[in-house]
Protein backbone atom coordinates (compact mmCIF):
# COMPACT_ATOMS: atom_id res chain seq x y z
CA UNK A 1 -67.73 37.81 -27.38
CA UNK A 2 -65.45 34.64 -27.69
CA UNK A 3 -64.32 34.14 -31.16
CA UNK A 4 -65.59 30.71 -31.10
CA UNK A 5 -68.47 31.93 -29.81
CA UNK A 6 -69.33 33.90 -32.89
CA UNK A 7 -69.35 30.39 -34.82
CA UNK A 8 -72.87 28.85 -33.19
CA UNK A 9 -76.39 29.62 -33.87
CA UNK A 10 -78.06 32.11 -31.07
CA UNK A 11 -80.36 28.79 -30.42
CA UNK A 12 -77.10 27.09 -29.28
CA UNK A 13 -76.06 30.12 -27.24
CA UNK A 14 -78.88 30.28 -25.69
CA UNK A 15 -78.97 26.28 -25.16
CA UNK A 16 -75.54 26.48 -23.12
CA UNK A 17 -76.34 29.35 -21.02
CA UNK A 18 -79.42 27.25 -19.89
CA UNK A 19 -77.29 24.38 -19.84
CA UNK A 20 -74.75 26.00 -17.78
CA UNK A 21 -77.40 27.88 -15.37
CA UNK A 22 -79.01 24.26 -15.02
CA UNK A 23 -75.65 22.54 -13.81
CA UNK A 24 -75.05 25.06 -10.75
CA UNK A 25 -78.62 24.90 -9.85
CA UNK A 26 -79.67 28.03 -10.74
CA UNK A 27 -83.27 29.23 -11.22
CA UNK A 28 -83.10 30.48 -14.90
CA UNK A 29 -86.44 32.94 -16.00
CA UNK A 30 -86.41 34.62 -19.56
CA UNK A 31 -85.14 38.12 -18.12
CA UNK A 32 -82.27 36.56 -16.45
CA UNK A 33 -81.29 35.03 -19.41
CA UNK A 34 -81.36 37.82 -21.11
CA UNK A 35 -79.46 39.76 -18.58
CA UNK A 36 -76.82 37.06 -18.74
CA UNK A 37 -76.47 36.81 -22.65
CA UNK A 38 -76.51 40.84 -22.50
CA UNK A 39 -73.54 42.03 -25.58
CA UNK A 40 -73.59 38.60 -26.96
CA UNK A 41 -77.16 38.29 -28.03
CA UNK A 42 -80.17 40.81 -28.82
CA UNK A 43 -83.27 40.37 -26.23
CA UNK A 44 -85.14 39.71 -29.43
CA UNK A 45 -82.49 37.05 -30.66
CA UNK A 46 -82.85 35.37 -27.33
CA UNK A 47 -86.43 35.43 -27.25
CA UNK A 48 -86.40 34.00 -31.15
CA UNK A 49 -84.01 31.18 -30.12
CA UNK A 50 -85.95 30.39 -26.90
CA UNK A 51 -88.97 29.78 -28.86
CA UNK A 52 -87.37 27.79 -31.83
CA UNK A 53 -85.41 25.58 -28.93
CA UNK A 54 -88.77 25.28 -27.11
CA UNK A 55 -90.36 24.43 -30.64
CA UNK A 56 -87.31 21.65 -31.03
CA UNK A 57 -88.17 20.01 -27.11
CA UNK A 58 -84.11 20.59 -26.87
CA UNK A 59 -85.51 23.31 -24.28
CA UNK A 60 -88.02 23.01 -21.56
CA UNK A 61 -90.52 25.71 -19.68
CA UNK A 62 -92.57 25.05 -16.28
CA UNK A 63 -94.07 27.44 -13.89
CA UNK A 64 -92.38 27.30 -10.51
CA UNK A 65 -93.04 29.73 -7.30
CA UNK A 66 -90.78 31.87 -5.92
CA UNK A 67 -91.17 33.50 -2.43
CA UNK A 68 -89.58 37.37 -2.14
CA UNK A 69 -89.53 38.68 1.18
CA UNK A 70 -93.32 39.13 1.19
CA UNK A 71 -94.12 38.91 -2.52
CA UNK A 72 -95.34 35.41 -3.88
CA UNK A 73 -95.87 34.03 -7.53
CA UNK A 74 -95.08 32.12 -10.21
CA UNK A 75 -92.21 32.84 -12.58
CA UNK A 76 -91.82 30.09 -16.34
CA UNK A 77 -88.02 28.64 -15.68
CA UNK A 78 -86.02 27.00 -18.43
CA UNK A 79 -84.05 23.97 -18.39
CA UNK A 80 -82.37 21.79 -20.87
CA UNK A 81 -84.22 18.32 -21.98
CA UNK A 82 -82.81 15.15 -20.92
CA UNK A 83 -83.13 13.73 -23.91
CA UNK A 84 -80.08 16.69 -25.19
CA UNK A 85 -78.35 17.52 -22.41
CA UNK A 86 -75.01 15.47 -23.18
CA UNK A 87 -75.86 17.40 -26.88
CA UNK A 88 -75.40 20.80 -24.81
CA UNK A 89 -72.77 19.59 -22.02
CA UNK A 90 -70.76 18.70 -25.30
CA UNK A 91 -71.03 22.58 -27.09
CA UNK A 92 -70.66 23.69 -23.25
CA UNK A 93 -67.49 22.26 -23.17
CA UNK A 94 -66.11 23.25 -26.63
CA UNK A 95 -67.79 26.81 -26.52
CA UNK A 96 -67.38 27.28 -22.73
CA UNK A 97 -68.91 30.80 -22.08
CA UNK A 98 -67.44 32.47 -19.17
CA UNK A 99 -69.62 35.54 -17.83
């Protein structure tokens, strides 16, 4: 884990990995995130911080569908508020996680 890294909350973490998987458009669903944070933070931290940013409206959840092959349904997909995202783009840019 970046040494700089080390010095936010796992809210904020988790807030820039959203952040970042919102600027390139990408679909982002609680076990991807999870995937993605994998030897930085716990599935259990991410899930705490998830719910505290979700708590704080600095995160948002909606149900979206998704079409697999043949499989349809419904997966909850995070992005960042409006209201914060030059908050996040900010810590992005100081903290930048690389995968």
């Amino acid at each position: 884990m970046n040494n700089q890294l080390k010095r936010l909350s796992p809210e904020f973490i988790v807030a820039i990995e959203i952040y970042k998987s919102n600027v390139f458009n990408e679909p982002l669903h609680f076990t991807k995130l999870v995937d993605k944070l994998d030897g930085k933070l716990t599935k259990n931290q991410v899930s705490d911080a998830l719910n505290t940013l979700l708590n704080w409206g600095i995160a948002i959840g909606m149900y979206n569908s998704y079409e697999y092959g043949d499989v349809k349904g419904y997966v909850f997909l995070f992005e960042i508020d409006e209201l914060h995202k030059d908050r996040i783009r900010k810590l992005y840019e100081e903290y930048h996680m690389s995968n």
